[in-house]
Protein backbone atom coordinates (compact mmCIF):
# COMPACT_ATOMS: atom_id res chain seq x y z
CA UNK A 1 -16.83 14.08 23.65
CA UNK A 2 -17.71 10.87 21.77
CA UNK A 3 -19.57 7.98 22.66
CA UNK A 4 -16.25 6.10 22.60
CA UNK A 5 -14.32 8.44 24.96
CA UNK A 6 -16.90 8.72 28.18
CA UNK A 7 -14.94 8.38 31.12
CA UNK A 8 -16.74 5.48 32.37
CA UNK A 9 -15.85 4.08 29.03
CA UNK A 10 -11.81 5.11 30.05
CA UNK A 11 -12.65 3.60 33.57
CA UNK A 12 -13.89 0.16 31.70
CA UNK A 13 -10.78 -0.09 29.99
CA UNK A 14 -8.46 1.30 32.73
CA UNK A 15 -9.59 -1.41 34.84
CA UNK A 16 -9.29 -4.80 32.33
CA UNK A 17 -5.78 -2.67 31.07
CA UNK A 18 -3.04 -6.03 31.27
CA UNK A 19 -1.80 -4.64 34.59
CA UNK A 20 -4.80 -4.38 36.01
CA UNK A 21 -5.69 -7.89 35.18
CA UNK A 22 -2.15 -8.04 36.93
CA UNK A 23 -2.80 -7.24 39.85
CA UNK A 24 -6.31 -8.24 40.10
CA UNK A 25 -5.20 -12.01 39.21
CA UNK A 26 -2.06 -11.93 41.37
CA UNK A 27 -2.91 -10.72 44.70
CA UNK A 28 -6.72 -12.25 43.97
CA UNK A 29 -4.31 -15.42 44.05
CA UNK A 30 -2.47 -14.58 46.97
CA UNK A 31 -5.84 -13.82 49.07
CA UNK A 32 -7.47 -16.96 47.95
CA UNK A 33 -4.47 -19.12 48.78
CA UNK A 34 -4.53 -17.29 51.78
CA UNK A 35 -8.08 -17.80 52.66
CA UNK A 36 -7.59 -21.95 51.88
CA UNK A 37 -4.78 -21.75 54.76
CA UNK A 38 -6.81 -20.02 57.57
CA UNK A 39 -9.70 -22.30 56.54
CA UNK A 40 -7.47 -25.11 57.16
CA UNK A 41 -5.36 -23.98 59.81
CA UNK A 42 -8.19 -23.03 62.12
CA UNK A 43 -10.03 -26.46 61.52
CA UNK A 44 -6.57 -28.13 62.12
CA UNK A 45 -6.14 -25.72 65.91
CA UNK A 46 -9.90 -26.82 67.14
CA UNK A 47 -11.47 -23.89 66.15
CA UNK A 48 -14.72 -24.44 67.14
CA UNK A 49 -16.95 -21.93 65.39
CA UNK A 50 -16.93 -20.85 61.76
CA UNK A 51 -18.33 -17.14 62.50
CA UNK A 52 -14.47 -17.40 64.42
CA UNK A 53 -13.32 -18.21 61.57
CA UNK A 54 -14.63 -15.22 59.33
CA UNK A 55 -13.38 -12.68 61.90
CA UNK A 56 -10.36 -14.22 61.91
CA UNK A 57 -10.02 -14.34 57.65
CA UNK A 58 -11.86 -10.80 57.53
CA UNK A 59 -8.90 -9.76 59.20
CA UNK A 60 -6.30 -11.41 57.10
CA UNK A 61 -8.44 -9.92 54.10
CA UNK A 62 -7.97 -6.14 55.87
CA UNK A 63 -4.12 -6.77 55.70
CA UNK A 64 -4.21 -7.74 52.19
CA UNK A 65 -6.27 -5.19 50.70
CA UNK A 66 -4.40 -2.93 52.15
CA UNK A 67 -1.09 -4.15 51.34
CA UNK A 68 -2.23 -4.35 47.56
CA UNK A 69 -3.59 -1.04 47.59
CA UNK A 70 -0.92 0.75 48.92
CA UNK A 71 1.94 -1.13 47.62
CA UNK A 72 0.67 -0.72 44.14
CA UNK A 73 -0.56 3.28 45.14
CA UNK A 74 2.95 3.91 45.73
CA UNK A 75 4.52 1.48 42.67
CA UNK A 76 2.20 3.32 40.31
CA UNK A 77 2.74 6.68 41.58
CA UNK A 78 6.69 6.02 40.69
CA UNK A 79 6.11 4.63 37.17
CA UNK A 80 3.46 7.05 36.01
CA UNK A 81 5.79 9.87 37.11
CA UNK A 82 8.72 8.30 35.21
CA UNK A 83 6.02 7.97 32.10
CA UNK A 84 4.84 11.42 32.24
CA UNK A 85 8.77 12.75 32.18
CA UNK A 86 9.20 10.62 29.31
CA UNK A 87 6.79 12.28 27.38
CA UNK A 88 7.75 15.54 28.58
CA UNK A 89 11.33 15.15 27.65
CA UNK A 90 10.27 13.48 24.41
CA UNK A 91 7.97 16.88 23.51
CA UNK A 92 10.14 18.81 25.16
CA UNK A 93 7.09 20.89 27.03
CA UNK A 94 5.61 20.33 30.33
CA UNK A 95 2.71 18.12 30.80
CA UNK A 96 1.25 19.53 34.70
CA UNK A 97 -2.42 19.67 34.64
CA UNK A 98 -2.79 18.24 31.28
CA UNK A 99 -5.37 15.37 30.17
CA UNK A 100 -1.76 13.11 29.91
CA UNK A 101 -1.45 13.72 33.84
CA UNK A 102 -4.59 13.56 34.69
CA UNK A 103 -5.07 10.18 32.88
CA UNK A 104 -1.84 8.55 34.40
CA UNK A 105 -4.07 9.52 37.92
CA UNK A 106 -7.06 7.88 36.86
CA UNK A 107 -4.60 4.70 35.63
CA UNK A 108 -2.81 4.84 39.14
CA UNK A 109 -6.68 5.16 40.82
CA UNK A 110 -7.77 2.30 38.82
CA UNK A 111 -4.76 0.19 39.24
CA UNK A 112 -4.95 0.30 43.10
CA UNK A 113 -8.77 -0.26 43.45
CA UNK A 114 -8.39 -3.42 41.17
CA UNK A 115 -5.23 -4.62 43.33
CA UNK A 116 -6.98 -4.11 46.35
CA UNK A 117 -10.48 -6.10 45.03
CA UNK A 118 -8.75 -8.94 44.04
CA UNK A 119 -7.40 -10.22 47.76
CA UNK A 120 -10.91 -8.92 49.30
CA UNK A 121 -12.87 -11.41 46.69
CA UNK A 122 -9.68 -14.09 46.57
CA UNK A 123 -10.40 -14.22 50.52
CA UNK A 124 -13.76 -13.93 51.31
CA UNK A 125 -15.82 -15.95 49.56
CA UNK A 126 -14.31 -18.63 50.45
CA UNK A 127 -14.94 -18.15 54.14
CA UNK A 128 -19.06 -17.77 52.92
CA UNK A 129 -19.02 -21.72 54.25
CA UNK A 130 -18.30 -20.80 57.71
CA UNK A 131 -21.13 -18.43 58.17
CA UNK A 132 -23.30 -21.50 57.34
CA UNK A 133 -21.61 -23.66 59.80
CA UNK A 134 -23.32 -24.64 63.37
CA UNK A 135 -27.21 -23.50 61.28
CA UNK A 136 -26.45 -26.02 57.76
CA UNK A 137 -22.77 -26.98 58.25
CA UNK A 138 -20.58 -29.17 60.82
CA UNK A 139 -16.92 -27.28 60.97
CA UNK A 140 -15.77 -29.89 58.78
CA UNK A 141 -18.05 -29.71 55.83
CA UNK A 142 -17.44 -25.86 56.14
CA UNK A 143 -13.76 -26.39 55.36
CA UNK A 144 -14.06 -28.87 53.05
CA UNK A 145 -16.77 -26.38 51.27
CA UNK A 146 -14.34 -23.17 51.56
CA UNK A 147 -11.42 -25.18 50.11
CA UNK A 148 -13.62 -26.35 47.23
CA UNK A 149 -14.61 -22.87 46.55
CA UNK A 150 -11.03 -21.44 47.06
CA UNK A 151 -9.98 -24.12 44.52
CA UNK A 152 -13.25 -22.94 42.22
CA UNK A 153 -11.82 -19.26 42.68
CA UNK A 154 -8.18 -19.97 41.73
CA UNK A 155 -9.42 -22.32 38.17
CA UNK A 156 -11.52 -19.01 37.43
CA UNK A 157 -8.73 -17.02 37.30
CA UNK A 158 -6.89 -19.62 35.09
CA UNK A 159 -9.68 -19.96 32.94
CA UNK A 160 -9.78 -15.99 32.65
CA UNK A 161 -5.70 -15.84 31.91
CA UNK A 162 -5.88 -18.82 29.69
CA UNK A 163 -8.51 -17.65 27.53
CA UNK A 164 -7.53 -13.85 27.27
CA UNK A 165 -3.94 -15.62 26.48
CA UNK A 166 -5.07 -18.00 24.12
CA UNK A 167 -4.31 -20.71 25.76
CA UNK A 168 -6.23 -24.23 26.50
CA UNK A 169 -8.31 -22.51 29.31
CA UNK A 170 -9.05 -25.39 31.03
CA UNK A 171 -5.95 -26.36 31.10
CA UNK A 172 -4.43 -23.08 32.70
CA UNK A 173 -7.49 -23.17 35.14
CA UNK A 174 -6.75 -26.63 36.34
CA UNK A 175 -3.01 -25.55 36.49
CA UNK A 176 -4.25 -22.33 39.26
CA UNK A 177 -6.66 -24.34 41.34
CA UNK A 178 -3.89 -27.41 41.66
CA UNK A 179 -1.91 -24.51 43.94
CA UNK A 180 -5.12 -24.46 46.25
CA UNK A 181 -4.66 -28.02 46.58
CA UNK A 182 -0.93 -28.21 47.41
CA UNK A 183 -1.72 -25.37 49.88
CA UNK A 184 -4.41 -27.36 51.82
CA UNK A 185 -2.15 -30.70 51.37
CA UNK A 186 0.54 -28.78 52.66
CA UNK A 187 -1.40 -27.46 55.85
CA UNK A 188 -2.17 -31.09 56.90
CA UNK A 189 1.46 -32.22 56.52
CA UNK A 190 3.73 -29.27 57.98
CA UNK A 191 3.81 -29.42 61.78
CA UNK A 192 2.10 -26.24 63.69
């Protein structure tokens, strides 16, 4: 096997594939978003302790990773079937326990993981303030601080889409983090 064709070479670009980056960007987005909302939420009910906070966000994180994972398991276990009897029906032999199959595996593997990381990273670093809270931080500089980095998150993955896409990056990342705004905005002004 060449240099070029290592499997963690395969791996590398399995993972930044476009739908990867999909999925990575989209439900990152979601679990940031989602992390900006419990941040503000809980400050907003009188929680009064930011480690309450993370337990309460780690758990939100455990019900997004696993949505993405296993939403996207079972969405790319449909189309790489479908792709594979393309192929087959296009060579008119059958591709079980080829290299083909085997790599549309490794694709659906790969595609999962990076759907799943994307919510877990989207919604816990922005709860990293509240661990600091009570020994560095007063509840509301804690959600001020995890909004700011939620925001911070959300332009990165602008920035990342807007370059790759040859766009103004900037632009697109200012365009991403505005949405962690309008969700924090929105917290303060819908009743509940």
């Amino acid at each position: 096997m060449a240099d070029g064709d290592s499997p963690l070479r395969r791996l590398l670009q399995q993972a930044t594939s476009p739908i990867s980056r999909r999925y990575f960007v989209s439900n990152g987005f979601d679990g940031t978003l989602t992390a900006i909302g419990i941040a503000i939420g809980a400050y907003l009910s009188g929680v009064a302790e930011g480690l309450t906070v993370v337990k309460i966000g780690s758990g939100a994180t455990v019900g997004l990773g696993t949505s993405a994972i296993w939403s996207v398991w079972e969405i790319e276990r449909a189309e790489k079937r479908i792709e594979l009897r393309e192929i087959e029906r296009a060579m008119l032999t059958d591709l079980s326990d080829t290299r083909v199959e085997a790599e549309g595996e490794a694709g659906r593997r790969v595609n999962a993981a990076m759907s799943a990381l994307g919510p877990i990273v989207g919604s816990l670093l922005p709860l990293v303030p509240f661990l600091l809270e009570d020994a560095l931080l007063s509840m509301l500089q804690a959600t001020a601080l995890a909004v700011l980095v939620g925001v911070c998150i959300l332009f990165t993955f602008g920035a990342y889409m807007g370059s790759i896409s040859r766009q103004r990056w900037y632009v697109a990342g200012v365009r991403m983090g505005l949405a962690g705004l309008v969700v924090a905005a929105l917290n303060f002004v819908l009743p509940g």
